[in-house]
PDB file of N, CA and C in Angstrom:
ATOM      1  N   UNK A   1       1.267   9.481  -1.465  1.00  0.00           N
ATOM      2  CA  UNK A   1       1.506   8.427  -2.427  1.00  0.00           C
ATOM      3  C   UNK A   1       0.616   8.655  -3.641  1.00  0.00           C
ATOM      4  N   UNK A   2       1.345   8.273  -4.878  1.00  0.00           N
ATOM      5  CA  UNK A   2       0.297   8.150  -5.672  1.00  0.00           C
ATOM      6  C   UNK A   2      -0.160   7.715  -6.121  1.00  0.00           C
ATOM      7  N   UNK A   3      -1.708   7.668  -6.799  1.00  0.00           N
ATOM      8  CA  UNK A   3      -2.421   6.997  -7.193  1.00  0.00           C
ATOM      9  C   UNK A   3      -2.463   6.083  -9.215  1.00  0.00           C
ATOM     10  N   UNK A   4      -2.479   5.036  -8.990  1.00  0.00           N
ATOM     11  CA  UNK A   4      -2.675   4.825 -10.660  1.00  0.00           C
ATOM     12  C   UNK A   4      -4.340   5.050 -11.144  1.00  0.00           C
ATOM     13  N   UNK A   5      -4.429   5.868 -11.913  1.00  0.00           N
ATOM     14  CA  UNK A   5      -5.395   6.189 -12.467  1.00  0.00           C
ATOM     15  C   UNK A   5      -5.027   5.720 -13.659  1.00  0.00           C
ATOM     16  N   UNK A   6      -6.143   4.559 -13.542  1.00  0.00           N
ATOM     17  CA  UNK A   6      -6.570   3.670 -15.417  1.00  0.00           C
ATOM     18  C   UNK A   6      -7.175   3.296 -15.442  1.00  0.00           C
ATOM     19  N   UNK A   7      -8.107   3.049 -16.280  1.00  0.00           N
ATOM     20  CA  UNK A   7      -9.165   2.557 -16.178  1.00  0.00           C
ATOM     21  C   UNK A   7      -8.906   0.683 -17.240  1.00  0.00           C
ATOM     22  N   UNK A   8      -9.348  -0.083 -16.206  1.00  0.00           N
ATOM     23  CA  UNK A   8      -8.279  -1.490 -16.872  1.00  0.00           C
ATOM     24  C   UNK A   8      -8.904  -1.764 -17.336  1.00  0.00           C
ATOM     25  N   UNK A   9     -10.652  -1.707 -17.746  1.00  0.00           N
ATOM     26  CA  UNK A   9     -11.061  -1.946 -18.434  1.00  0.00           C
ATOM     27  C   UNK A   9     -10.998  -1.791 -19.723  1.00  0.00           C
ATOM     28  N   UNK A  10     -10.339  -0.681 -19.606  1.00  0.00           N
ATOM     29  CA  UNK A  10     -10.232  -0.108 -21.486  1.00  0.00           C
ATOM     30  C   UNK A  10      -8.712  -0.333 -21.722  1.00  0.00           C
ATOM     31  N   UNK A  11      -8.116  -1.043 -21.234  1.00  0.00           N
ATOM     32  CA  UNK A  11      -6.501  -1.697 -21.231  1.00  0.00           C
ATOM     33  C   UNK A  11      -6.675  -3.293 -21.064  1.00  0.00           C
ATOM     34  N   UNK A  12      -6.057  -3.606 -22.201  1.00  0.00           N
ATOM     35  CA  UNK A  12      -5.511  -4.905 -22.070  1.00  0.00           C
ATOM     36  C   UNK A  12      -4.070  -5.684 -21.826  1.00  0.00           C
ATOM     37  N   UNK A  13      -3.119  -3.901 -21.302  1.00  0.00           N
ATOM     38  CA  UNK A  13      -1.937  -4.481 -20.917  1.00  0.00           C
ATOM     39  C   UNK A  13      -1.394  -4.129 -19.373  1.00  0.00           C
ATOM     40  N   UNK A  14      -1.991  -5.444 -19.025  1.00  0.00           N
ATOM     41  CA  UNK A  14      -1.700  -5.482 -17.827  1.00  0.00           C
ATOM     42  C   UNK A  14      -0.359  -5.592 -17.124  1.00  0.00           C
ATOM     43  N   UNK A  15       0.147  -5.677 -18.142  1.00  0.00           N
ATOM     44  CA  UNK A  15       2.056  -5.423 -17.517  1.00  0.00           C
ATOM     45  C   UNK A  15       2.311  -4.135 -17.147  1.00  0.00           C
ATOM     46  N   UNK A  16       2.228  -3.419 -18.200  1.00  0.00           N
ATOM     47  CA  UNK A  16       1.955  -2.082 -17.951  1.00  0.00           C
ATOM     48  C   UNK A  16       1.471  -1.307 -16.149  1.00  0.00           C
ATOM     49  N   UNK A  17       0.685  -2.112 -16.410  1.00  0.00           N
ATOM     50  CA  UNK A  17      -0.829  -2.117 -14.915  1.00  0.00           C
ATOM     51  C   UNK A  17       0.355  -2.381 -13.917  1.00  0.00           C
ATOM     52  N   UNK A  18       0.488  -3.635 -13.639  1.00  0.00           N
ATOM     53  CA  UNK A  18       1.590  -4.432 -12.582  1.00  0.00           C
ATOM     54  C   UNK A  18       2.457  -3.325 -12.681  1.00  0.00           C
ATOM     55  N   UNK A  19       3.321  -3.036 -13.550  1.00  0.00           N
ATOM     56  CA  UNK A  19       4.953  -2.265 -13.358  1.00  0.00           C
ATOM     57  C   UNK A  19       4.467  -1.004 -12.518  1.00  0.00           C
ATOM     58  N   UNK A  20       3.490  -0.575 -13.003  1.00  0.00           N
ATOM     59  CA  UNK A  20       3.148   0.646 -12.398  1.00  0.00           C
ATOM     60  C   UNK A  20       2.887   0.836 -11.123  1.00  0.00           C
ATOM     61  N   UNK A  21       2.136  -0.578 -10.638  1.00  0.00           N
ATOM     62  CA  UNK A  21       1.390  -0.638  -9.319  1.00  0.00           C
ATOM     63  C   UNK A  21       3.091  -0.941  -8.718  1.00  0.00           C
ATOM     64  N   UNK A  22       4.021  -1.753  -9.337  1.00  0.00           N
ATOM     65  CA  UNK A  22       5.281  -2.464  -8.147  1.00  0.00           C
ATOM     66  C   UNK A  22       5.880  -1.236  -8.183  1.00  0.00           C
ATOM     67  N   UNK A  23       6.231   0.057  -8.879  1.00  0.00           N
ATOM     68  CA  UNK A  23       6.887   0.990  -8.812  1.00  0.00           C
ATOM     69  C   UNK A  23       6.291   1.525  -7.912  1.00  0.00           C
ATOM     70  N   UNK A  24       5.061   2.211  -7.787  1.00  0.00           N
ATOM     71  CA  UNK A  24       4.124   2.989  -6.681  1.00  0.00           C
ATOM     72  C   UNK A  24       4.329   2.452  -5.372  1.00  0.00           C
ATOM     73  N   UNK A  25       3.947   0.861  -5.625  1.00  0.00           N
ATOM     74  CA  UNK A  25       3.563   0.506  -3.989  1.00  0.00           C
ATOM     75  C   UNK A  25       4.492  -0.788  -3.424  1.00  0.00           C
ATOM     76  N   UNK A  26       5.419  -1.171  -4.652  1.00  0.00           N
ATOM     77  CA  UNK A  26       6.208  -1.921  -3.834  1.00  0.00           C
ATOM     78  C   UNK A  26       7.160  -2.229  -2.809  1.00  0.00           C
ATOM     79  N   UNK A  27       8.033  -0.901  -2.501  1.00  0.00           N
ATOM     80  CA  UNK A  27       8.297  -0.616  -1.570  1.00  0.00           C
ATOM     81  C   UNK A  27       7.366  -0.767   0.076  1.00  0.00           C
ATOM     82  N   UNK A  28       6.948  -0.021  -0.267  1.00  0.00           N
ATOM     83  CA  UNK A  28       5.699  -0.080   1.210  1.00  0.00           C
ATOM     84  C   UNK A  28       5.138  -1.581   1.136  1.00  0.00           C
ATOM     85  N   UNK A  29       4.446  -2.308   0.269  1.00  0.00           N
ATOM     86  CA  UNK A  29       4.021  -3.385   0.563  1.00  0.00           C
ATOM     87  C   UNK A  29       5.269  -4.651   0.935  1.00  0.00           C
ATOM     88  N   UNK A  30       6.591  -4.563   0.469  1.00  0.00           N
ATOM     89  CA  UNK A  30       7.858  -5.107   0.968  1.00  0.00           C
ATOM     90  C   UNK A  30       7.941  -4.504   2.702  1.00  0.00           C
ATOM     91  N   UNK A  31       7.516  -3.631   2.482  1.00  0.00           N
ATOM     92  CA  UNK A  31       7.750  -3.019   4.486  1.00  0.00           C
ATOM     93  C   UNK A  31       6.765  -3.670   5.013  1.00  0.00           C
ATOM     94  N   UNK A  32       5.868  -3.543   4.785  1.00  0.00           N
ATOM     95  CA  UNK A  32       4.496  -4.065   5.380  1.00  0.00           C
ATOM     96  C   UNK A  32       4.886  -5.808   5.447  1.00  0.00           C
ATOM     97  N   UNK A  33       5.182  -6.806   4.588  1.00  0.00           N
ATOM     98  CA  UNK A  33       5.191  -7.628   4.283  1.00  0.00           C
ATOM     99  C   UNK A  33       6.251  -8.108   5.553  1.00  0.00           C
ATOM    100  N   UNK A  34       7.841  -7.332   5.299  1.00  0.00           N
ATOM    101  CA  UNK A  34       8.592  -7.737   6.034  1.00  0.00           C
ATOM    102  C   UNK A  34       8.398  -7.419   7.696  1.00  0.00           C
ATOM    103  N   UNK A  35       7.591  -6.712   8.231  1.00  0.00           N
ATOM    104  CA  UNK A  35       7.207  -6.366   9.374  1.00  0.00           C
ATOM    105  C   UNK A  35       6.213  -7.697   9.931  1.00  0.00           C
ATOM    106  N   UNK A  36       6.062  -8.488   9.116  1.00  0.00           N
ATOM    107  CA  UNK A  36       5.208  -9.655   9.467  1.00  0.00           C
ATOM    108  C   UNK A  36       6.609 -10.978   9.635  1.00  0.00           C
ATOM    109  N   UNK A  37       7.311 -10.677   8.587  1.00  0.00           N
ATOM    110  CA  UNK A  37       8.592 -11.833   8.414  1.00  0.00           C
ATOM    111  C   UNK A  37       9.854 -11.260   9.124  1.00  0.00           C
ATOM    112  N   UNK A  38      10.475 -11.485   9.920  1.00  0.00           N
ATOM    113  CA  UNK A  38      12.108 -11.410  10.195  1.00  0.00           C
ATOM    114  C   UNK A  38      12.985 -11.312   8.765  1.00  0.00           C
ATOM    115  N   UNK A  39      12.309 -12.043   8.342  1.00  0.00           N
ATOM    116  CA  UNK A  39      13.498 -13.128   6.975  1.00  0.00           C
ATOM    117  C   UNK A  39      13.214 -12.278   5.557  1.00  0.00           C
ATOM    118  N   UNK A  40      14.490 -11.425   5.473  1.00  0.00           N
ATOM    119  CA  UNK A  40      14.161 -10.312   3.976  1.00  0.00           C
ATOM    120  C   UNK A  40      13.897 -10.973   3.107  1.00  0.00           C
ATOM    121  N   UNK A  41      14.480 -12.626   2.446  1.00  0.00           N
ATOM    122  CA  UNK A  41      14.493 -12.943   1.283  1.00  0.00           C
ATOM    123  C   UNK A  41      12.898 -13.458   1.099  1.00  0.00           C
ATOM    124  N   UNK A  42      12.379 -13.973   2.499  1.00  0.00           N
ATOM    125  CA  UNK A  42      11.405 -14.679   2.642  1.00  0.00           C
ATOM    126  C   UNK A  42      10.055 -13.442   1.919  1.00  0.00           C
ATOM    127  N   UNK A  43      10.544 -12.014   2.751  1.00  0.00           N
ATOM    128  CA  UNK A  43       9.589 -11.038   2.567  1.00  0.00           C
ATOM    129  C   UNK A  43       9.443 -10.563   1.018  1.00  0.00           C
ATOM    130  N   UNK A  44      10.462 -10.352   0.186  1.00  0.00           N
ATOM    131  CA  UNK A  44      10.542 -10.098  -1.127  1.00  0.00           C
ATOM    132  C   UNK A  44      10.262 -11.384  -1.892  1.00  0.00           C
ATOM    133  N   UNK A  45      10.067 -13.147  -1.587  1.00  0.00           N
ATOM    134  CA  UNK A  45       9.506 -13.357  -2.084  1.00  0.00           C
ATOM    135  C   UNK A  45       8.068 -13.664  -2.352  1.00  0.00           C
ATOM    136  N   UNK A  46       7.407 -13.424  -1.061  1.00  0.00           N
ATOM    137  CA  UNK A  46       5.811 -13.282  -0.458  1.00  0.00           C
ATOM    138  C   UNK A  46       5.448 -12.089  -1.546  1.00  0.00           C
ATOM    139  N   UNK A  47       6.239 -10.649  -1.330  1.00  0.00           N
ATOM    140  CA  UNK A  47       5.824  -9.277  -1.576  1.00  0.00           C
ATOM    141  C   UNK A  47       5.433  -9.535  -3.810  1.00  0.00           C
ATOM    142  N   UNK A  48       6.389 -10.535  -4.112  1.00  0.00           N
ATOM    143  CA  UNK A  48       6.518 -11.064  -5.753  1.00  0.00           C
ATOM    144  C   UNK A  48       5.395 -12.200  -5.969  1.00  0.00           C
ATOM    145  N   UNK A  49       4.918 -12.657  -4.831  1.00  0.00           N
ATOM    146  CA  UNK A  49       3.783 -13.553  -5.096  1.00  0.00           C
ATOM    147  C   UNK A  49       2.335 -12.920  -5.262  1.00  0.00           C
ATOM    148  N   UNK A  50       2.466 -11.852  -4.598  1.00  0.00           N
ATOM    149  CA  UNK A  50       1.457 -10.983  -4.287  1.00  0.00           C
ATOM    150  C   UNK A  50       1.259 -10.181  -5.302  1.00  0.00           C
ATOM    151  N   UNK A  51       2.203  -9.794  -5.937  1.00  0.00           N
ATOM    152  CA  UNK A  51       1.928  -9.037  -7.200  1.00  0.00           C
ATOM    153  C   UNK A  51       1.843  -9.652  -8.763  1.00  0.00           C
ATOM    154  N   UNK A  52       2.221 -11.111  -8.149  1.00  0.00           N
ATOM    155  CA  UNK A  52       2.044 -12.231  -9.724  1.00  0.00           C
ATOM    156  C   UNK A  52       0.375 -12.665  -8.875  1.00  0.00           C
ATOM    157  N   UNK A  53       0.032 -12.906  -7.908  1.00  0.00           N
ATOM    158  CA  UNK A  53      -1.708 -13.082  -7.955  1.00  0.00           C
ATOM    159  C   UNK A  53      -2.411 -11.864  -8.218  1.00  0.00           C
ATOM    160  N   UNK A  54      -2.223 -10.619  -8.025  1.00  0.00           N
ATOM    161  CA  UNK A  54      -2.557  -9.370  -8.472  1.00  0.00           C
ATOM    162  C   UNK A  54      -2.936  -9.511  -9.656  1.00  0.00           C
ATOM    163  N   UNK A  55      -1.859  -9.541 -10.205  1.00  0.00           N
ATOM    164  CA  UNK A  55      -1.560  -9.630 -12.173  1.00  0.00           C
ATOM    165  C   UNK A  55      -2.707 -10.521 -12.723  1.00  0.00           C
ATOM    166  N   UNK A  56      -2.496 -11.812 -11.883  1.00  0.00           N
ATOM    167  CA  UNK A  56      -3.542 -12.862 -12.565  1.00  0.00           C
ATOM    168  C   UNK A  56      -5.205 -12.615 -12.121  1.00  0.00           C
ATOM    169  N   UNK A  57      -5.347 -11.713 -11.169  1.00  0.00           N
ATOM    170  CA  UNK A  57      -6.715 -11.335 -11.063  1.00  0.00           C
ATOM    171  C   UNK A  57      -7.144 -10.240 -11.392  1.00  0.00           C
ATOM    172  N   UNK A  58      -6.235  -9.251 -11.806  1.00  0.00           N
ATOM    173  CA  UNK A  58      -6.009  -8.024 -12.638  1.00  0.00           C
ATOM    174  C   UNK A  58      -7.925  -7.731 -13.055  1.00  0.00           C
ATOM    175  N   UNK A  59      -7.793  -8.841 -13.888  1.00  0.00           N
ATOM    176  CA  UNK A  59      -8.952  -8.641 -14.915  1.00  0.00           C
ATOM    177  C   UNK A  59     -10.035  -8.504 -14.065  1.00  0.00           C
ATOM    178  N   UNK A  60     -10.421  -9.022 -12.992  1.00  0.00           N
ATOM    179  CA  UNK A  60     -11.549  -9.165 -12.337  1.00  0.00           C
ATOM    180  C   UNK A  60     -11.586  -7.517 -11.104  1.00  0.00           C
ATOM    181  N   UNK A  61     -10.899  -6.921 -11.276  1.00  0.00           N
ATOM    182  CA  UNK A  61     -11.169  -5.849 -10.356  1.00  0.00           C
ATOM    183  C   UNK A  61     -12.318  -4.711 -11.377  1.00  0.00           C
ATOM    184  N   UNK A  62     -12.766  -3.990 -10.531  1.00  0.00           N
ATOM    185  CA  UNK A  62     -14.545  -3.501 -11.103  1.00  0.00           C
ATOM    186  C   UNK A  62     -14.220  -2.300 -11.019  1.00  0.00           C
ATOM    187  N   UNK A  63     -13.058  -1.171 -10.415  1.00  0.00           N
ATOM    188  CA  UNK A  63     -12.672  -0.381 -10.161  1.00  0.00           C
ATOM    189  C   UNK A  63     -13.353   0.750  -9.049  1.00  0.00           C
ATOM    190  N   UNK A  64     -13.977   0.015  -8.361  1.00  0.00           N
ATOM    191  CA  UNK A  64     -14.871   0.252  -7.476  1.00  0.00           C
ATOM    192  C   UNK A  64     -14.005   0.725  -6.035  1.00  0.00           C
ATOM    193  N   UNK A  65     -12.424   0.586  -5.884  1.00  0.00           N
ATOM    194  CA  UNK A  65     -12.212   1.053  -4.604  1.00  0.00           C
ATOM    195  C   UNK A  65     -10.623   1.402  -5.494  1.00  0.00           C
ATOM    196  N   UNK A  66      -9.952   2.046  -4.644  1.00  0.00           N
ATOM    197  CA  UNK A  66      -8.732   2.394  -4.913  1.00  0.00           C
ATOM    198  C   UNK A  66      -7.919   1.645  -5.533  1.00  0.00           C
ATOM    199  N   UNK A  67      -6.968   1.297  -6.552  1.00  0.00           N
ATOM    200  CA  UNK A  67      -6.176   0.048  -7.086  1.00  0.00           C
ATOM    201  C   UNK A  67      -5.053  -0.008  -6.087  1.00  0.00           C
ATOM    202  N   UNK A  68      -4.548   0.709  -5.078  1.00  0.00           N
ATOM    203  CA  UNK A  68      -3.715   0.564  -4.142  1.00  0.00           C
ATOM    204  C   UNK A  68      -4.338  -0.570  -2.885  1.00  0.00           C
ATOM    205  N   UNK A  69      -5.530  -0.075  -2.527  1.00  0.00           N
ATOM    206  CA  UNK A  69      -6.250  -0.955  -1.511  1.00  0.00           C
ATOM    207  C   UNK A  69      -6.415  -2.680  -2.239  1.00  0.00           C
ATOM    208  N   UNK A  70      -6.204  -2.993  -2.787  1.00  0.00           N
ATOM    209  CA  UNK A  70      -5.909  -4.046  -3.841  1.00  0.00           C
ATOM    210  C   UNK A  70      -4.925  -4.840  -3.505  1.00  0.00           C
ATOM    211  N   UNK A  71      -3.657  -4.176  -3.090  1.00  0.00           N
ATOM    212  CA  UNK A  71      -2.701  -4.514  -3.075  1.00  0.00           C
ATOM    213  C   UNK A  71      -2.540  -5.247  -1.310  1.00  0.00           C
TER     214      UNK A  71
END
């Protein structure tokens, strides 16, 4: 898998950030997610909550561990 390498500190567009991370890892985190839920619609909308609290804490990550482990 691969990794996003950015440094978000020196970015202030975090959409950018998000699209990149839901392209990379959204799949797998929808698997992961739905392996907890039976219910697909239920799992894709948990897997969209998770990446709109991501987004909104965006700013506060220190880049101190992987931006995947984040997720």
């Amino acid at each position: 898998m691969e990794e996003i390498i950015i440094d978000i500190h020196m970015s202030d567009n975090y959409e950018t950030i998000i699209s990149q991370a839901m392209d990379l890892y959204g799949q797998a985190l929808l698997e992961l997610v739905y392996s907890y839920t039976p219910n697909r619609d239920l799992a894709e909308d948990l897997t969209q909550e998770i990446f709109i609290k991501c987004y909104q804490k965006l700013h506060q990550y220190n880049g101190k561990a992987k931006l995947e482990s984040s997720f």
